[in-house]
N, C-alpha and C. Protein backbone atom coordinates (compact mmCIF):
# COMPACT_ATOMS: atom_id res chain seq x y z
N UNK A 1 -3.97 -7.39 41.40
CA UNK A 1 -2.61 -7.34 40.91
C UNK A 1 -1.79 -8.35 41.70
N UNK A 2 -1.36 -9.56 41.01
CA UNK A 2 -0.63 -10.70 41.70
C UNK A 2 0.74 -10.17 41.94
N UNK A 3 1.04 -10.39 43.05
CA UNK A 3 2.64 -10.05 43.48
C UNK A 3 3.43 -11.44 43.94
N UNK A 4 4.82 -11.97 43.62
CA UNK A 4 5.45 -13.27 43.49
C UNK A 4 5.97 -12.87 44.80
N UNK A 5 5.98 -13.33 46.07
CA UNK A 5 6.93 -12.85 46.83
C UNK A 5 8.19 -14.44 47.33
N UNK A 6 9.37 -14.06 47.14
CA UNK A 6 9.85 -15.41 47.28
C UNK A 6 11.21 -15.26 48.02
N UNK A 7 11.30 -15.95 49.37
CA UNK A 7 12.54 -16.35 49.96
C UNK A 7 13.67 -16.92 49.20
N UNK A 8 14.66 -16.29 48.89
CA UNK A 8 15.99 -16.57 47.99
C UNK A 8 16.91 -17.13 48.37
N UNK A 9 17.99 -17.98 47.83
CA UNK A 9 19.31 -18.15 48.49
C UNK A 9 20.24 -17.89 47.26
N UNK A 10 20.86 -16.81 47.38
CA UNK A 10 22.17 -16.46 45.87
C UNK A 10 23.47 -18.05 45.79
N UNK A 11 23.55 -18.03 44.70
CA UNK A 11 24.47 -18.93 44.51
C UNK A 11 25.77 -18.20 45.24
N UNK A 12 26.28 -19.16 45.84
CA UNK A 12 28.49 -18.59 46.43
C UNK A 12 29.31 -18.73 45.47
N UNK A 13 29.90 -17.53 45.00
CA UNK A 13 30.57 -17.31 43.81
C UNK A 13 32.06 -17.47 44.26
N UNK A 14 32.53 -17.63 45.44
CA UNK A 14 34.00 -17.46 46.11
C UNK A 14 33.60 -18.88 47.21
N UNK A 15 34.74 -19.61 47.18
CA UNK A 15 34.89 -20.45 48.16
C UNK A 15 34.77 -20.30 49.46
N UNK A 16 34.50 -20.89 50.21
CA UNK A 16 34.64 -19.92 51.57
C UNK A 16 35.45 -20.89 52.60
N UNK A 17 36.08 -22.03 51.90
CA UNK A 17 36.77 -23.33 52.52
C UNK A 17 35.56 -24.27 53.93
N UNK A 18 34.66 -23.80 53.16
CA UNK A 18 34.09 -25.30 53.61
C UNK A 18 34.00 -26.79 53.76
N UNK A 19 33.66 -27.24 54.44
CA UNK A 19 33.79 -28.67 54.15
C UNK A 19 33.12 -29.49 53.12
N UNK A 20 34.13 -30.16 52.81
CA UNK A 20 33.10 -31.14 51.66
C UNK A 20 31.58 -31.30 51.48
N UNK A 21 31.21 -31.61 50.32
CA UNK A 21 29.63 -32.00 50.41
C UNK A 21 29.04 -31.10 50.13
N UNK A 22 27.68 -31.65 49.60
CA UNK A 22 26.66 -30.70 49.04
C UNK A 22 26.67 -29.16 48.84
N UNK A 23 26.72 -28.07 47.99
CA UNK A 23 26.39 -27.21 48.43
C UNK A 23 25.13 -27.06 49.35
N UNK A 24 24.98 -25.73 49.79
CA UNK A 24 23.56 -25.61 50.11
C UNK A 24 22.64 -24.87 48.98
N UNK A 25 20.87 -25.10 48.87
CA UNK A 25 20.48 -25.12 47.97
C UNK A 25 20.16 -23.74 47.38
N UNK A 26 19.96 -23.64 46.33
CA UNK A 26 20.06 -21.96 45.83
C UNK A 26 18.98 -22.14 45.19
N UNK A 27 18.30 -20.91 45.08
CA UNK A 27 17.30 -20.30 44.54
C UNK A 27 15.71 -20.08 45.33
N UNK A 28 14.65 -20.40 45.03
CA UNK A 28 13.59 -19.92 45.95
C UNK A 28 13.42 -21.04 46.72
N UNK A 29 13.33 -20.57 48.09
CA UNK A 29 13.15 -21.45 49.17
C UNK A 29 11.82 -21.41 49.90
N UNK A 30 11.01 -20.38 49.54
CA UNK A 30 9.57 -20.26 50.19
C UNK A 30 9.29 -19.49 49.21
N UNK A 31 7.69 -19.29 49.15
CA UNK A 31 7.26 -18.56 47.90
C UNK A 31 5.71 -18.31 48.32
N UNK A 32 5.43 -17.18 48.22
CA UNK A 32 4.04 -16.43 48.69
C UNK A 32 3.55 -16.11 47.27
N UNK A 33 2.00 -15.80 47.30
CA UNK A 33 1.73 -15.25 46.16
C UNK A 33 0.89 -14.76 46.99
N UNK A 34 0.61 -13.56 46.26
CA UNK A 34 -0.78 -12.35 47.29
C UNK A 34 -1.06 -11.76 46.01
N UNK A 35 -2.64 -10.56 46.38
CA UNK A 35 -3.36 -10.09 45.26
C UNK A 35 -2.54 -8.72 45.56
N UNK A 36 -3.31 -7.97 46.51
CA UNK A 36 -3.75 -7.05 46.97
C UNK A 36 -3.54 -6.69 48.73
N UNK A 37 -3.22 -7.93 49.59
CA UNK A 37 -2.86 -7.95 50.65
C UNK A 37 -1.56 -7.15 51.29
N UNK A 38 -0.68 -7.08 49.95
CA UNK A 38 0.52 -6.09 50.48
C UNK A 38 0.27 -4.47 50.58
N UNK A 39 -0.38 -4.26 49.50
CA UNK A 39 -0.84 -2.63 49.53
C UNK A 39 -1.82 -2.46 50.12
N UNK A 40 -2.97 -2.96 50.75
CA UNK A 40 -3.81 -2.55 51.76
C UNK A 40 -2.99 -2.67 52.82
N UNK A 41 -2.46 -3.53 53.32
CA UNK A 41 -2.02 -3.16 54.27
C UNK A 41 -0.54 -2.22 54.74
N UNK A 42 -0.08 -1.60 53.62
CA UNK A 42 0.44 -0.65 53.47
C UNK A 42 -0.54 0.92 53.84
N UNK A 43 -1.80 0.51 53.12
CA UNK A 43 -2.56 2.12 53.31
C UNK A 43 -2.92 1.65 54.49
N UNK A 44 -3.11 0.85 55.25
CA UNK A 44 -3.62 0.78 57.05
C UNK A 44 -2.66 1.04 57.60
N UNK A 45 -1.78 0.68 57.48
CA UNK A 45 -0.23 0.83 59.07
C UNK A 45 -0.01 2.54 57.94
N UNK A 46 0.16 3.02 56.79
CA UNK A 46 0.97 4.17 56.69
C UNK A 46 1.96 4.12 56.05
N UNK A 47 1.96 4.38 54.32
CA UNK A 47 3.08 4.43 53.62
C UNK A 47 4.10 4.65 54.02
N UNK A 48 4.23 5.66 55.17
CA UNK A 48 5.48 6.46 55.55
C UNK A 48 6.13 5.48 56.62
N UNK A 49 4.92 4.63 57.24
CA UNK A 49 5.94 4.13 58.12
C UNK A 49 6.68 2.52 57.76
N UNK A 50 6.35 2.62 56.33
CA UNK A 50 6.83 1.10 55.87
C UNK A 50 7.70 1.57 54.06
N UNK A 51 8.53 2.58 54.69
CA UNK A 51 9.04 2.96 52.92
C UNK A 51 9.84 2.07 52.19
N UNK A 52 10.59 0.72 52.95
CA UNK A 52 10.80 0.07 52.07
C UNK A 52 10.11 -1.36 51.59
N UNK A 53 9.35 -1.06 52.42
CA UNK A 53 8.02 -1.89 51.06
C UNK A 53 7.53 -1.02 50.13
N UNK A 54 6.88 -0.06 50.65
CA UNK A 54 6.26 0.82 49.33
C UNK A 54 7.17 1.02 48.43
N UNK A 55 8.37 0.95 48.70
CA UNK A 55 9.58 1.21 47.13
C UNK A 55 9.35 0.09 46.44
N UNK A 56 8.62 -1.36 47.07
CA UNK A 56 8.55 -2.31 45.84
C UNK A 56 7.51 -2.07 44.90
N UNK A 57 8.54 -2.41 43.39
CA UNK A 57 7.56 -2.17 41.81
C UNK A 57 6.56 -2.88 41.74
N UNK A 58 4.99 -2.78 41.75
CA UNK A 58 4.47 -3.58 41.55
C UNK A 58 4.02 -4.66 40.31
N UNK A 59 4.72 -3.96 39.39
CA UNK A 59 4.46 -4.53 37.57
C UNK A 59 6.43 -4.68 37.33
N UNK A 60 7.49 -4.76 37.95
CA UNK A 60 8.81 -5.30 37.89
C UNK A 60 9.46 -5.94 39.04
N UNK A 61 10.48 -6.06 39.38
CA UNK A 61 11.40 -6.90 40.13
C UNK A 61 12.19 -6.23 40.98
N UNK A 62 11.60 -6.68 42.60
CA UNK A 62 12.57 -6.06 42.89
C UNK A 62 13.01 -6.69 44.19
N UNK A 63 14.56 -6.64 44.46
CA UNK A 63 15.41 -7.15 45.69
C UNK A 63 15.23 -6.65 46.89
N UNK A 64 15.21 -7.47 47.97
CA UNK A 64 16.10 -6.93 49.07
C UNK A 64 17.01 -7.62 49.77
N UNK A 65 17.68 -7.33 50.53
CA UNK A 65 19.06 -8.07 51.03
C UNK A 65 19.80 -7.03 52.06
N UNK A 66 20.54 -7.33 52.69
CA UNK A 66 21.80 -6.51 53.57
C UNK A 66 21.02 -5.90 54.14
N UNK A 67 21.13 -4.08 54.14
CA UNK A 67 21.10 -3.22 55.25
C UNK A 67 19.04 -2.69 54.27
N UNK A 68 18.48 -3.00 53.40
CA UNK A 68 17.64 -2.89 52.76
C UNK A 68 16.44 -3.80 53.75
N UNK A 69 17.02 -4.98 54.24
CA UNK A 69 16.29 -6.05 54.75
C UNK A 69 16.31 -5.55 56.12
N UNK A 70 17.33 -4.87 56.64
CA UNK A 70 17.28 -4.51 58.19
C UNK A 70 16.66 -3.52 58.04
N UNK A 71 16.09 -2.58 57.11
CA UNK A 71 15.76 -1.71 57.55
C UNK A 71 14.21 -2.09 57.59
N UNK A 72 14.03 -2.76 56.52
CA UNK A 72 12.37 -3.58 56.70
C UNK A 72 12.25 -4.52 58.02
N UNK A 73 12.94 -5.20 58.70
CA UNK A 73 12.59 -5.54 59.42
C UNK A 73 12.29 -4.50 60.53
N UNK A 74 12.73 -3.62 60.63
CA UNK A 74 13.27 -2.16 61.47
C UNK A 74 11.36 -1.85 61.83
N UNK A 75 10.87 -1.98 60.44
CA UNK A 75 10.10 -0.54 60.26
C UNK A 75 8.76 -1.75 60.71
N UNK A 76 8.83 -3.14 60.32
CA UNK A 76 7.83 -4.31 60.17
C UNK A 76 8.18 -4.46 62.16
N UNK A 77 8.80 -4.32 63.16
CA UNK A 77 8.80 -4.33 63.92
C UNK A 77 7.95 -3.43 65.05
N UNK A 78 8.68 -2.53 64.36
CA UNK A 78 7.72 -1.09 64.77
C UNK A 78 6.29 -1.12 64.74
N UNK A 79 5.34 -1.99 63.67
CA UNK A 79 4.44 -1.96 63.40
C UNK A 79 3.18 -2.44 63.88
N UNK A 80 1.89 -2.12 64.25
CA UNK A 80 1.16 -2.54 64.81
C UNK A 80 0.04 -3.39 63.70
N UNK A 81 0.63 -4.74 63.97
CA UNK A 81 -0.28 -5.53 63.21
C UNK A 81 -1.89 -5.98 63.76
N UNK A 82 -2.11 -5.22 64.75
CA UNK A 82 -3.59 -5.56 65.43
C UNK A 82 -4.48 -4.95 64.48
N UNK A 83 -4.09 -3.85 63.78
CA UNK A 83 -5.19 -3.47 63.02
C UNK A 83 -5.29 -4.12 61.35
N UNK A 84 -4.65 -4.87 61.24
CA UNK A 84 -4.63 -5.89 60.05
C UNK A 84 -5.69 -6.98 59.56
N UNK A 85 -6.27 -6.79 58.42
CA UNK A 85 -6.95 -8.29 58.58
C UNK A 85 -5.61 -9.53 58.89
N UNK A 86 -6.30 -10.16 58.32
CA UNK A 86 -5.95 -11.71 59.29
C UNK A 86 -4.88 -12.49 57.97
N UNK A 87 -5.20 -12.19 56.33
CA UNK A 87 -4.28 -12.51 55.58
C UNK A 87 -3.22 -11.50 55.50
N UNK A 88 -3.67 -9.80 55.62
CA UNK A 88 -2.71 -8.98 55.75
C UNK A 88 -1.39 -9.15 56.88
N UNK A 89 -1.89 -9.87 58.10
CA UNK A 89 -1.35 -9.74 58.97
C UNK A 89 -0.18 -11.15 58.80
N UNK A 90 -0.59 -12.23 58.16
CA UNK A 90 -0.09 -12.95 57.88
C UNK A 90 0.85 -12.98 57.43
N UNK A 91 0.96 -12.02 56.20
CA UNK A 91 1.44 -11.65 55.13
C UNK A 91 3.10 -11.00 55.93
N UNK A 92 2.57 -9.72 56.70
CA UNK A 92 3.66 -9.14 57.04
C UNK A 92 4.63 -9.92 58.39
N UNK A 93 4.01 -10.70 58.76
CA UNK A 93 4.89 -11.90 59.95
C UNK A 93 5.39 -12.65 59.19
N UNK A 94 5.02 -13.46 57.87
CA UNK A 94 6.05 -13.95 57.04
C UNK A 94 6.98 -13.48 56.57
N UNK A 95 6.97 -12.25 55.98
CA UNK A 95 8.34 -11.15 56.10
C UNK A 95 8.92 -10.95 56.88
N UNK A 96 8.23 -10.29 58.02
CA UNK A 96 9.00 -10.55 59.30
C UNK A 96 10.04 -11.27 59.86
N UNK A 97 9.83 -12.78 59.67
CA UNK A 97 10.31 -13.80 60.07
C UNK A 97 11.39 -14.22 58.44
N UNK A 98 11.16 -13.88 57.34
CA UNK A 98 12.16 -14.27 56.53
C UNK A 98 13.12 -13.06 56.96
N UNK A 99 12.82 -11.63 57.00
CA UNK A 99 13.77 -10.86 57.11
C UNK A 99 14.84 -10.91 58.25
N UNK A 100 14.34 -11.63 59.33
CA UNK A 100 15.11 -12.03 60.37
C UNK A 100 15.57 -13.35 59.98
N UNK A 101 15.62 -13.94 58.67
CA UNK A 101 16.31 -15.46 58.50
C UNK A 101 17.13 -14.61 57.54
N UNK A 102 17.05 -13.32 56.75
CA UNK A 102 17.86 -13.29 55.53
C UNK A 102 18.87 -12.14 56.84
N UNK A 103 18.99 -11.97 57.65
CA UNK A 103 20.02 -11.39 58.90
C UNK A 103 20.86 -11.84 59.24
N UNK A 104 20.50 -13.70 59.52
CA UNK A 104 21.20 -14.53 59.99
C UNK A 104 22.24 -14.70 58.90
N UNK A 105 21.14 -14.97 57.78
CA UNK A 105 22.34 -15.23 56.60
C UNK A 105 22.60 -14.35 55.65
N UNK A 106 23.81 -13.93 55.15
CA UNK A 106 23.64 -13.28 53.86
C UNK A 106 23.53 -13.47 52.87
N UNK A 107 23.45 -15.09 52.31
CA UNK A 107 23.33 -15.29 51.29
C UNK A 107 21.74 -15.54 50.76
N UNK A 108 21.01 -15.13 51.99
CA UNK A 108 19.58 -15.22 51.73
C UNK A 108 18.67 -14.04 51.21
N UNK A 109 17.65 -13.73 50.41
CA UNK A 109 17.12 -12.55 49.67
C UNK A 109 16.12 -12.70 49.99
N UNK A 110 14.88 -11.63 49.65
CA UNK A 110 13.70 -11.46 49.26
C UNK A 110 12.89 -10.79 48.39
N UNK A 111 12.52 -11.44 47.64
CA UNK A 111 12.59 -11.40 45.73
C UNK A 111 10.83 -10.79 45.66
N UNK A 112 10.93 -9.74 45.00
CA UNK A 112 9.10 -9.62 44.65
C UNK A 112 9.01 -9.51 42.83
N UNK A 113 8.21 -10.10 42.49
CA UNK A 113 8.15 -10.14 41.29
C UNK A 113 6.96 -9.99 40.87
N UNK A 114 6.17 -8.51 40.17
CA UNK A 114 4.93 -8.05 39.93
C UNK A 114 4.91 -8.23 38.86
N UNK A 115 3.13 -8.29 38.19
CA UNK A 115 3.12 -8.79 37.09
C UNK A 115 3.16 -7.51 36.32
């Protein structure tokens, strides 16, 4: 079961009096594709201790952002990736590390899109 996983940037709908020039760029900024690597390694670390991944649909669309993203980083911190294979483990340090880039910013997401 292919899962789209993709680093976002939302378009700025309100000015924010910036300086001239370019916006910055919107839409997917990194982009993973995995089979099966997210839900095994969900049943190794423990549904319970990663509930807002397991809330993602795997056959629809689904967001995270704001206090959704802190809490995944929360729980992806907590976590002991030693017992991971080696793409699983991959997998969840790339989250990791976007969820601590979509912190910095808010206009940044993380988009899963199941088939």
């Amino acid at each position: 079961m292919a899962l789209v996983i993709e680093l976002r940037r939302g378009v700025p709908t309100a000015r924010t009096g910036r300086k001239p020039g370019p916006r910055p760029a919107a839409g997917a900024l990194e982009r993973r594709i995995v089979d099966d690597e997210l839900w095994t390694a969900l049943e190794t670390l423990g549904r319970h201790r990663l509930p807002t991944l397991t809330d993602v649909d795997p056959y629809g669309d689904t967001t995270l952002r704001g206090q959704a993203v802190d809490r995944m980083v929360r729980e992806l911190e907590g976590s002991d990736f030693a017992r991971l294979s080696r793409a699983e483990r991959e997998l969840l340090s790339t989250l990791l590390a976007w969820g601590l880039r979509c912190r910095a910013d808010s206009a940044l997401r993380i988009a899963f899109s199941g088939d």
